[in-house]
Protein backbone atom coordinates (compact mmCIF):
# COMPACT_ATOMS: atom_id res chain seq x y z
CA UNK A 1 -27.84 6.00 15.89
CA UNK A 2 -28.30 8.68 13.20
CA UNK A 3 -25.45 9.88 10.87
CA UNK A 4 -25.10 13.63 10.19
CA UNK A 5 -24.06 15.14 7.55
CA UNK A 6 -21.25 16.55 9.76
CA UNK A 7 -20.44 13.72 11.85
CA UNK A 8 -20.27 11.50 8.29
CA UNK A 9 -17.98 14.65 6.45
CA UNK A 10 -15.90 14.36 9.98
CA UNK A 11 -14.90 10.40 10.22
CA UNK A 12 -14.23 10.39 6.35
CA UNK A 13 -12.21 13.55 6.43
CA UNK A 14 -10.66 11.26 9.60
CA UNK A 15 -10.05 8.44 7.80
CA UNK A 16 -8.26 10.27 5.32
CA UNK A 17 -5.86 11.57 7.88
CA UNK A 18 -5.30 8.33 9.21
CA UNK A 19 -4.35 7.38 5.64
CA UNK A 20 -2.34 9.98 5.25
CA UNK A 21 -0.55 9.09 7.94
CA UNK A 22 -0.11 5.68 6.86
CA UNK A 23 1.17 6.60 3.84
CA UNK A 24 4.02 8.77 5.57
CA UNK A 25 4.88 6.17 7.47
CA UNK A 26 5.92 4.81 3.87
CA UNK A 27 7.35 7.32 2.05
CA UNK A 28 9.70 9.20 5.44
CA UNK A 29 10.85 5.41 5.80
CA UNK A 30 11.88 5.01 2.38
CA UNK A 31 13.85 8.39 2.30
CA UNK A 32 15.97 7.40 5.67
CA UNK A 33 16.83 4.23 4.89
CA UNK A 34 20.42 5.20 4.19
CA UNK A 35 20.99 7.32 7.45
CA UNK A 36 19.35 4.34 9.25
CA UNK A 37 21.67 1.68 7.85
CA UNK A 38 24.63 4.56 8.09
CA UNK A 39 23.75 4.95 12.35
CA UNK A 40 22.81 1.48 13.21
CA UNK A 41 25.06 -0.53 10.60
CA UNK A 42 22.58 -2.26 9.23
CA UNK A 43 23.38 -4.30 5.52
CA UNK A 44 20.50 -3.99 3.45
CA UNK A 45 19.27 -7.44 4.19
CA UNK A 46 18.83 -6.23 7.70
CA UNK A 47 17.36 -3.35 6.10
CA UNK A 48 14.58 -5.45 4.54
CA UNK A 49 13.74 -7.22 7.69
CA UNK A 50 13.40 -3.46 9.46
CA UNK A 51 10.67 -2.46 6.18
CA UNK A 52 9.11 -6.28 6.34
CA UNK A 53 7.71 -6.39 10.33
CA UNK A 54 6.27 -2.76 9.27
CA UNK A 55 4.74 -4.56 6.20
CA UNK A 56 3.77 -7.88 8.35
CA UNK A 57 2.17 -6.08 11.40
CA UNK A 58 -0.26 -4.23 8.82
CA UNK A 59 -1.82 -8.07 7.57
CA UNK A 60 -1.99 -9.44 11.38
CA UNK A 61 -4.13 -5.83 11.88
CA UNK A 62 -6.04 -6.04 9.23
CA UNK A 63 -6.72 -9.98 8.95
CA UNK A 64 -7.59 -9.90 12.72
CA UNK A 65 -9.61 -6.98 12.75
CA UNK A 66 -11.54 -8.18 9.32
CA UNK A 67 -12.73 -10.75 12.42
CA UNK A 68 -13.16 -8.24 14.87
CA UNK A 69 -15.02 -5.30 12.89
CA UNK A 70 -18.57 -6.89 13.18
CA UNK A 71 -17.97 -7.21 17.51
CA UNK A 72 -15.46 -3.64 17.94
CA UNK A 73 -16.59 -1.66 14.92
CA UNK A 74 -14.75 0.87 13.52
CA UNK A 75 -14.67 3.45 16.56
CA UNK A 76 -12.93 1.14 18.97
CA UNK A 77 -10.75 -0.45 15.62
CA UNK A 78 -9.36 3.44 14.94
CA UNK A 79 -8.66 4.27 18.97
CA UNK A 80 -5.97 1.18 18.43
CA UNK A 81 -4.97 2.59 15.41
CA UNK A 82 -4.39 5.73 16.66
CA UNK A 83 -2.53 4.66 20.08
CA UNK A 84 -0.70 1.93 18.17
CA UNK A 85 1.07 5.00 15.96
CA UNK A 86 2.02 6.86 18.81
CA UNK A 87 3.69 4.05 20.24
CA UNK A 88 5.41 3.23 17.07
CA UNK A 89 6.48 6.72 16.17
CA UNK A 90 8.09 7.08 20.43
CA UNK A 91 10.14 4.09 19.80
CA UNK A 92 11.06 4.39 16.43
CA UNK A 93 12.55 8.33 17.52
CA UNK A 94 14.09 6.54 20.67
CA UNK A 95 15.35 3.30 18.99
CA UNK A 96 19.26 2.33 19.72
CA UNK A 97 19.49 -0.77 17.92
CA UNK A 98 18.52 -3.29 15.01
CA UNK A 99 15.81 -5.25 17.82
CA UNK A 100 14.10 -1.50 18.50
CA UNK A 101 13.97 -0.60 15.12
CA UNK A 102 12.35 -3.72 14.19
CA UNK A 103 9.38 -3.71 17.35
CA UNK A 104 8.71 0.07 16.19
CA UNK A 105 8.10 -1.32 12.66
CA UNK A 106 5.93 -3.80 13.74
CA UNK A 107 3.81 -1.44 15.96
CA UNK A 108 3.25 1.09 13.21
CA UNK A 109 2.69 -1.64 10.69
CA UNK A 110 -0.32 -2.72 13.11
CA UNK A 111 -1.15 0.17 13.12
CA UNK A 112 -1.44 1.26 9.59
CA UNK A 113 -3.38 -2.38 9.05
CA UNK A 114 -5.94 -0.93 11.55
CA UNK A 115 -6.96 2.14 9.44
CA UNK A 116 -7.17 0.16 6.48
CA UNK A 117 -9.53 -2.52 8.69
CA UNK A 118 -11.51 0.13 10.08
CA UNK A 119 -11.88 2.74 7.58
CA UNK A 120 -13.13 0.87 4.29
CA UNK A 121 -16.17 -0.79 5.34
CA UNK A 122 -17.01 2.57 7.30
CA UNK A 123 -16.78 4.87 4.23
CA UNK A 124 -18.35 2.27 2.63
CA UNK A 125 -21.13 1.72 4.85
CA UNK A 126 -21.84 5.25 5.11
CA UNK A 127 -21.89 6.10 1.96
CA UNK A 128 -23.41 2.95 1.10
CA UNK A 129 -25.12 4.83 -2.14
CA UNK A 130 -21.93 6.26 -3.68
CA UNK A 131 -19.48 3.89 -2.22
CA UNK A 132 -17.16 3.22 -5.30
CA UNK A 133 -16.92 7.36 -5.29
CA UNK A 134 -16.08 7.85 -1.85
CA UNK A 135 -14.01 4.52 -1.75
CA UNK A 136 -11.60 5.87 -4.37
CA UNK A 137 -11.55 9.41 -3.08
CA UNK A 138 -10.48 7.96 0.18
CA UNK A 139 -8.01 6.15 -1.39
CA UNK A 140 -6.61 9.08 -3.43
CA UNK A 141 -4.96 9.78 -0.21
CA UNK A 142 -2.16 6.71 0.04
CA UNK A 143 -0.34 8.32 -2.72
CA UNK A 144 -0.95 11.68 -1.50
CA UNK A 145 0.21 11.31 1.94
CA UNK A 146 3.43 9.32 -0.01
CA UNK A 147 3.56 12.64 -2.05
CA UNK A 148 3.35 14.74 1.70
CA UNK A 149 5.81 12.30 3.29
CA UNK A 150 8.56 12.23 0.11
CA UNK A 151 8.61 16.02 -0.09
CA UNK A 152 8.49 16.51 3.25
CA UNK A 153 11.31 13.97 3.67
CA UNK A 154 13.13 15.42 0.89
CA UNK A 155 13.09 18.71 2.07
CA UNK A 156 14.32 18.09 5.87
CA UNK A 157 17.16 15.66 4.80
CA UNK A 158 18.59 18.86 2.57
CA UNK A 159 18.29 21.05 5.95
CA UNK A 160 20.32 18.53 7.52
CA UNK A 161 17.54 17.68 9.95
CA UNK A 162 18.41 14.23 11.77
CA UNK A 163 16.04 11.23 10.69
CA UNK A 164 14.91 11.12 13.83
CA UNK A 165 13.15 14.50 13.28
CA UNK A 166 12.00 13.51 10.07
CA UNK A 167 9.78 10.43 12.57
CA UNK A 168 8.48 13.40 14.65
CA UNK A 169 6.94 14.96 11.92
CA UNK A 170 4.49 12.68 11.88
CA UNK A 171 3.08 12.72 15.53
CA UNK A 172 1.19 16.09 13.84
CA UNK A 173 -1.46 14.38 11.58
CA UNK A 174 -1.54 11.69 14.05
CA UNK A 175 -3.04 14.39 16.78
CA UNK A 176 -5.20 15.66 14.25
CA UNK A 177 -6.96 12.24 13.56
CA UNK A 178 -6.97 11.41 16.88
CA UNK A 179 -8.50 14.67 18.30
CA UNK A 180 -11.57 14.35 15.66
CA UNK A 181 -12.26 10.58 16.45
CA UNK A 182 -12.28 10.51 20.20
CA UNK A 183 -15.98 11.49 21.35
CA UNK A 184 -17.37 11.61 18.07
CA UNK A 185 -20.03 9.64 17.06
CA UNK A 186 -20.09 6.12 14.87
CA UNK A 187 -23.08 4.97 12.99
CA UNK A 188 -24.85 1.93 13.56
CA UNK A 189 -23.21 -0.60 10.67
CA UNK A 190 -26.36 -0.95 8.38
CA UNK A 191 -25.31 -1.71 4.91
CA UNK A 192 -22.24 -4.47 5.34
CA UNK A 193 -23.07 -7.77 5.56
CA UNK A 194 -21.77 -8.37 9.38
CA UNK A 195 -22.79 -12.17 9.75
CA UNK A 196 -19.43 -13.59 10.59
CA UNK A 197 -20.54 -17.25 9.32
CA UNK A 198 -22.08 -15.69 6.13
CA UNK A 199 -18.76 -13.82 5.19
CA UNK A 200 -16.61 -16.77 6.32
CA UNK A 201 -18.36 -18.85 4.11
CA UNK A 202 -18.05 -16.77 1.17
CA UNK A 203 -14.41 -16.57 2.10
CA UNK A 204 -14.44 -20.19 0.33
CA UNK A 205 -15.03 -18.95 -2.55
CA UNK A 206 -12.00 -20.42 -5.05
CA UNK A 207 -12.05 -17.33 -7.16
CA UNK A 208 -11.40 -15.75 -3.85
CA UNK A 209 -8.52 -17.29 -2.90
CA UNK A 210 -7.23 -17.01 -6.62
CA UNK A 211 -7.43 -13.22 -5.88
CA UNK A 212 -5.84 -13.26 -2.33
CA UNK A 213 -2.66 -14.69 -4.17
CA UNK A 214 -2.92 -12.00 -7.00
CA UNK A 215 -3.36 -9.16 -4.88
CA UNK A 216 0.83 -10.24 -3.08
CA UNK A 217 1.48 -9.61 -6.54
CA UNK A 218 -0.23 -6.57 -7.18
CA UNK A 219 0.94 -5.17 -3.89
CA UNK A 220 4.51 -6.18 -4.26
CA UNK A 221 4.77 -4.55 -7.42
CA UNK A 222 3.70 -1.08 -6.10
CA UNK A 223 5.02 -1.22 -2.78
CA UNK A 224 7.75 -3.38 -3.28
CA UNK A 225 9.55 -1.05 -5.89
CA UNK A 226 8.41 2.71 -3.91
CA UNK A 227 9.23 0.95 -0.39
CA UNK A 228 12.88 0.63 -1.74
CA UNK A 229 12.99 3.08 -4.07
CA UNK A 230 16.16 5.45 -2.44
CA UNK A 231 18.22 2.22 -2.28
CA UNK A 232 17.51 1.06 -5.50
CA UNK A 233 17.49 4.09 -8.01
CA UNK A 234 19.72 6.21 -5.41
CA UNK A 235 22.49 6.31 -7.64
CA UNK A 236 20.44 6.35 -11.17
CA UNK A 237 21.38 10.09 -11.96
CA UNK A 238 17.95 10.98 -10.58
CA UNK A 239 16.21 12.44 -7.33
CA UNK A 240 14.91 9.20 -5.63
CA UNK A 241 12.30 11.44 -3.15
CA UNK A 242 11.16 13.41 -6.09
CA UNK A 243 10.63 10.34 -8.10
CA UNK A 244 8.49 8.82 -5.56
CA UNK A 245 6.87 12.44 -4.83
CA UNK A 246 5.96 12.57 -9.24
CA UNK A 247 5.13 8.99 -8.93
CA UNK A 248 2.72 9.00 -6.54
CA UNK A 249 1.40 12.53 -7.27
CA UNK A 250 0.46 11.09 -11.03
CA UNK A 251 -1.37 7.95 -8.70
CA UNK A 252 -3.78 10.44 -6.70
CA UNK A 253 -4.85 11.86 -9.37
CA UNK A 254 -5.54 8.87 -11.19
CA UNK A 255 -7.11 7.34 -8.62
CA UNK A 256 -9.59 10.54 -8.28
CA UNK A 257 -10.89 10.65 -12.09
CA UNK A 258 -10.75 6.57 -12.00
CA UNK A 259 -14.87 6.03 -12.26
CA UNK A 260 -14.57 6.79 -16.04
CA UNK A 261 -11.27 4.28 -16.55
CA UNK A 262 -13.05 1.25 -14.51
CA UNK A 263 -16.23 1.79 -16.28
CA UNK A 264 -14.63 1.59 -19.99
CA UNK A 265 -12.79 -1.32 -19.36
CA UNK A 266 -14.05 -2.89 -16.14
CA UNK A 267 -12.52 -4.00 -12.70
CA UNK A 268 -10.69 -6.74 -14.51
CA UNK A 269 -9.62 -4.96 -17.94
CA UNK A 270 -7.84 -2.60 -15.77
CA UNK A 271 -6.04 -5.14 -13.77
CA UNK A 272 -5.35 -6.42 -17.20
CA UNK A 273 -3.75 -3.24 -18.56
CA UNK A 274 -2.24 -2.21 -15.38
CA UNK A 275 -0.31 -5.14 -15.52
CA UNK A 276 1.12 -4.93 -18.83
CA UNK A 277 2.29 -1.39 -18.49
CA UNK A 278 3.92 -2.25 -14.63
CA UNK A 279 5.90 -4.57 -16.43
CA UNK A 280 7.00 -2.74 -19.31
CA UNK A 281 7.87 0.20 -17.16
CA UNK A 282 9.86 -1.73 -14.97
CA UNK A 283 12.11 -2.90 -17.33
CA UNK A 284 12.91 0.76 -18.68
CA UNK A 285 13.21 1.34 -15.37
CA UNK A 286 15.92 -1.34 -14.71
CA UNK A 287 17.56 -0.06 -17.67
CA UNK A 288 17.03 3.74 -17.24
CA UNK A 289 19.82 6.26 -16.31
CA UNK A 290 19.31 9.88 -16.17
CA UNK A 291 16.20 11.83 -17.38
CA UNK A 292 14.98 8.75 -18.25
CA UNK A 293 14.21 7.41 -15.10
CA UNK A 294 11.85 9.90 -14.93
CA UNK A 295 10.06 8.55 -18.04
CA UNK A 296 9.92 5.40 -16.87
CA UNK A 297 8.51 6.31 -13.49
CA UNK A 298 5.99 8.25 -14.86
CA UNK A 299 5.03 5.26 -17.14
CA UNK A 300 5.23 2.79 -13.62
CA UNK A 301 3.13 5.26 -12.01
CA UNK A 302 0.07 4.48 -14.80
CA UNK A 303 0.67 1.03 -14.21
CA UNK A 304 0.18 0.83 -10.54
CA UNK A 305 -2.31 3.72 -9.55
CA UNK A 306 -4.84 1.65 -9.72
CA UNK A 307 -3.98 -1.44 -8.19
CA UNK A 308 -4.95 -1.25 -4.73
CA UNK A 309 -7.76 0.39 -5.24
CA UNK A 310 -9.39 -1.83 -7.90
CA UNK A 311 -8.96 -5.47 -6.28
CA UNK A 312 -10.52 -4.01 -3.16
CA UNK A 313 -13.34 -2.72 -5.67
CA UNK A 314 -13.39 -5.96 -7.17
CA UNK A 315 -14.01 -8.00 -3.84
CA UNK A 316 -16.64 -5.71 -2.97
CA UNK A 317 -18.43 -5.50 -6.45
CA UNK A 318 -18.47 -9.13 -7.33
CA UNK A 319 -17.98 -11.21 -3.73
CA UNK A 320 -19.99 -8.79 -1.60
CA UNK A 321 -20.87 -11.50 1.06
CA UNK A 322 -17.41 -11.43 2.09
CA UNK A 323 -18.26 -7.96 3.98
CA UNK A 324 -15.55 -6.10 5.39
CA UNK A 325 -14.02 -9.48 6.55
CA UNK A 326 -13.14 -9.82 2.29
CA UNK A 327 -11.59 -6.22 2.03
CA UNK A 328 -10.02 -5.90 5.30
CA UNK A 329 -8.66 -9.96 4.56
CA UNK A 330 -7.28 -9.08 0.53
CA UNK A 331 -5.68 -6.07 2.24
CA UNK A 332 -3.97 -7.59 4.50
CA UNK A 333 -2.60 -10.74 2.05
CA UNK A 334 -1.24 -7.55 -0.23
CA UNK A 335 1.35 -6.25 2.67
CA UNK A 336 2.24 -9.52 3.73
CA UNK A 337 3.13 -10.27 0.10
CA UNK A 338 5.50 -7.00 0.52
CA UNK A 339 6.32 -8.10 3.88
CA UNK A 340 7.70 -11.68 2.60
CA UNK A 341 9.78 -10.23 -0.25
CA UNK A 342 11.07 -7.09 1.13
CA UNK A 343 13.97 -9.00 2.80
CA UNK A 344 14.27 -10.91 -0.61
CA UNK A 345 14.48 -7.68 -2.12
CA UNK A 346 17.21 -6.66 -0.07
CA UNK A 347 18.68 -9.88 -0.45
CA UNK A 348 18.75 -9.11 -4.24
CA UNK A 349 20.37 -5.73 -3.96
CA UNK A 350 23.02 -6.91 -2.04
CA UNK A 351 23.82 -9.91 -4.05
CA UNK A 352 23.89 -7.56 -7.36
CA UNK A 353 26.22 -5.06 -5.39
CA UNK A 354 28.55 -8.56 -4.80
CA UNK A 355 28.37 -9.33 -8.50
CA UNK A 356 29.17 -6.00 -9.60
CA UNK A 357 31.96 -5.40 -7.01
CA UNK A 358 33.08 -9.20 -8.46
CA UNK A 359 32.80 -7.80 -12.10
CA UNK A 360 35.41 -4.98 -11.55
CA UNK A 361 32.66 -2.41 -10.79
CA UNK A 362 33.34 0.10 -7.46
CA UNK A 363 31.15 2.73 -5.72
CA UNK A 364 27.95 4.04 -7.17
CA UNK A 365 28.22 2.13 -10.93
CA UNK A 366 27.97 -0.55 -8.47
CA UNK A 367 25.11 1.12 -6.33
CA UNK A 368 23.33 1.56 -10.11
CA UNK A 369 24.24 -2.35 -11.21
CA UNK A 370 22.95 -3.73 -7.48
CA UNK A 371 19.47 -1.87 -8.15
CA UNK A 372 18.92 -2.34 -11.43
CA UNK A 373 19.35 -6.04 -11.13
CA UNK A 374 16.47 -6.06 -8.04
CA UNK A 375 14.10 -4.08 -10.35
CA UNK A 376 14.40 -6.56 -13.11
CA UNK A 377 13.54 -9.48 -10.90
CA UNK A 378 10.67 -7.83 -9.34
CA UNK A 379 9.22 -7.16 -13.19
CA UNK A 380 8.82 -10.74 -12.87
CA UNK A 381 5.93 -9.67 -10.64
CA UNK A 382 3.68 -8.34 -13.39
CA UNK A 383 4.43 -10.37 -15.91
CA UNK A 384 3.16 -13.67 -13.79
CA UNK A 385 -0.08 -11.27 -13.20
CA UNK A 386 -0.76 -10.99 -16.49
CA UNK A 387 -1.30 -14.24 -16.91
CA UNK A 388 -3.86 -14.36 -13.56
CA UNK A 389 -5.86 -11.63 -14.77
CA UNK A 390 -5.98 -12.98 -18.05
CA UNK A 391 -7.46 -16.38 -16.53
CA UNK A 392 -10.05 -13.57 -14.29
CA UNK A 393 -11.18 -11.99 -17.39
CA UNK A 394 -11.89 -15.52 -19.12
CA UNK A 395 -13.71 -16.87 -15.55
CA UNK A 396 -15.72 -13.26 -15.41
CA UNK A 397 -16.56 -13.57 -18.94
CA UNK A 398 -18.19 -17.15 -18.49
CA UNK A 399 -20.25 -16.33 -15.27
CA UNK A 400 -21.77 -12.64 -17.11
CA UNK A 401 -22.28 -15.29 -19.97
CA UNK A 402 -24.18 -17.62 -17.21
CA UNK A 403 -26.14 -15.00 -15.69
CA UNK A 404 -27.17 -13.28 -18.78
CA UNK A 405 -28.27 -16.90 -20.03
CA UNK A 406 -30.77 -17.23 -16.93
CA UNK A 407 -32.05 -13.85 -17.41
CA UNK A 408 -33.60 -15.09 -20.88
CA UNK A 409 -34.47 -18.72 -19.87
């Protein structure tokens, strides 16, 4: 089957709607988690459980459809997408209790885990000549639909429109992916290795698995801090929305101009360095009051933006056997790593609000005490990766050392 020009420009501008979308389903989340725990009286444990089946249906998408792409391809792995976040999105609006909130997470999470699945080895077998390019310009668009969905989110909560408006919003982009998938064309996979054995195999690989554990890390650190970010700085003496708007803003457009960053220092080098400046940043930010939150968000911001992007980059630069069964797999183990400790993270803010209340503390100096205490123990996060990638560098440094022996033998 041939690709056009058209039909290629169409699925990628798709597939960045379909991000887009996935990213809102982030950021609107994150901005009504008070009026959801106000309606339902949920404690922010319950809270956690509500962002984690979101977080744990994206891995069982993308894990199982890493298995499925080479059979379904990417046409039939986007129609689920698509119908699983309409379903998520009609019972999320019509939820009445803790049990309906927490399906409708779920749903949307499987959801989400199926554009990720889908959409990265398309773009990158389509572009199969400028895939690092198009890879990262595709990705440019999980911060800026988090940028979309914080504003927007922002802006509706200060015209007193209900949460469950704030839901509906999103059935828009939704139509508008869905509308230019169904009937279009897909192109024949041609440039992914689609052998099922062959990418199982290379699966194996201990390096690999080393990197499936990093990337929990990686991912908790991002999403594990924006996912929670109106609970935990809501009381800081800054605008939580606009902090996640700034902060994810300054990650698009990092994430756009990021060919010149990776090729100075490398895949690993700037898993290195994003590492060191995640952690500093988030201890200013458990620290931070005021204007200063602001500092340290933009500093976080450098520090994460390129993340995501860069281990999925990594898989595909230096374990490309793994085919889209590696991308679709690392992606997944990253929001089940947010998925595990988003109840934990809850669990944290809750048990610094009791040992502030216990320390003579009341209302929101208690609010401030209960999040700054969760954001120190999730700078644990980098700090431990700093340490991983430092042990990557050293193991990619001896195999280029290997390989460029050979070459002169």
């Amino acid at each position: 089957m041939s690709t056009s020009t058209i039909s290629a420009s169409r699925l990628f501008s798709a597939s960045c709607i379909a991000l887009i979308v996935t990213a809102m389903t982030f950021a609107i989340r994150a901005g009504i988690l008070s009026q959801l725990s106000a309606e339902f009286q949920l404690t922010d444990t319950q809270l956690g459980w509500v962002n984690a089946l979101a977080l744990f249906g994206f891995p069982v998408a993308t894990i199982l459809g890493g298995f499925l792409y080479n059979v379904m391809g990417a046409k039939k792995m986007l129609y689920i997408a698509f119908f699983g976040h309409l379903l998520g999105l009609v019972l999320t609006i019509t939820a009445n209790g803790y049990v309906t909130l927490l399906i409708s997470s779920f749903c949307i999470g499987f959801a989400n885990g199926c554009v990720e699945a889908a959409c990265n080895p398309l773009i990158a077998d389509i572009y199969h000549k400028k895939k690092t390019t198009m890879l990262n310009k595709f990705h440019v668009w999980f911060p800026g639909g988090i940028v979309i969905g914080a504003l927007l989110s922002k802006y509706m909560t200060e015209m007193n429109m209900s949460w469950q408006m704030q839901i509906a919003a999103m059935l828009v982009p939704t139509a508008i992916y869905g509308y230019m998938i169904f009937g279009q064309k897909f192109p024949e996979t041609a440039n992914t290795e689609t052998s099922t054995s062959t990418n199982f195999k290379a699966l194996l690989n201990p390096v690999y698995i080393f990197m499936l554990f990093c990337m929990t890390l990686t991912a908790t650190t991002e999403l594990g801090t924006s996912g929670w970010v109106d609970r935990i700085l809501g009381n800081a003496g800054a605008d939580p929305m606009l902090i996640l708007a700034m902060v994810t803003g300054l990650m698009a457009v990092g994430r756009y101009f990021a060919g010149p960053v990776i090729h100075a220092l490398n895949p690993v080098g700037v898993l290195l360095a994003s590492s060191i400046v995640s952690a500093i940043a988030l201890y200013l930010m458990s620290t931070a009051t005021g204007n200063m939150v602001y500092v340290s968000a933009i500093l976080f911001a450098v520090g994460v933006m390129y993340f995501w992007p860069t281990m999925i980059g990594y898989i595909g630069e230096y374990h490309e056997k793994t085919g889209a069964l590696g991308m679709s797999i690392i992606g997944g183990f990253g929001m089940l790593g947010v998925g595990w400790w988003s109840p934990i993270i809850g669990g944290w803010i809750d048990k610094g609000r009791e040992t502030a209340v216990a320390s003579g503390l009341t209302g929101e100096v208690a609010e401030l005490a209960a999040g700054q205490s969760a954001l120190a123990n999730i700078a644990i996060f980098p700090v431990i990766l700093v340490g991983c990638f430092f042990v990557l560098y050293l193991i990619t440094k001896k195999q280029a050392a290997s390989v460029e022996a050979k070459s002169y033998a």
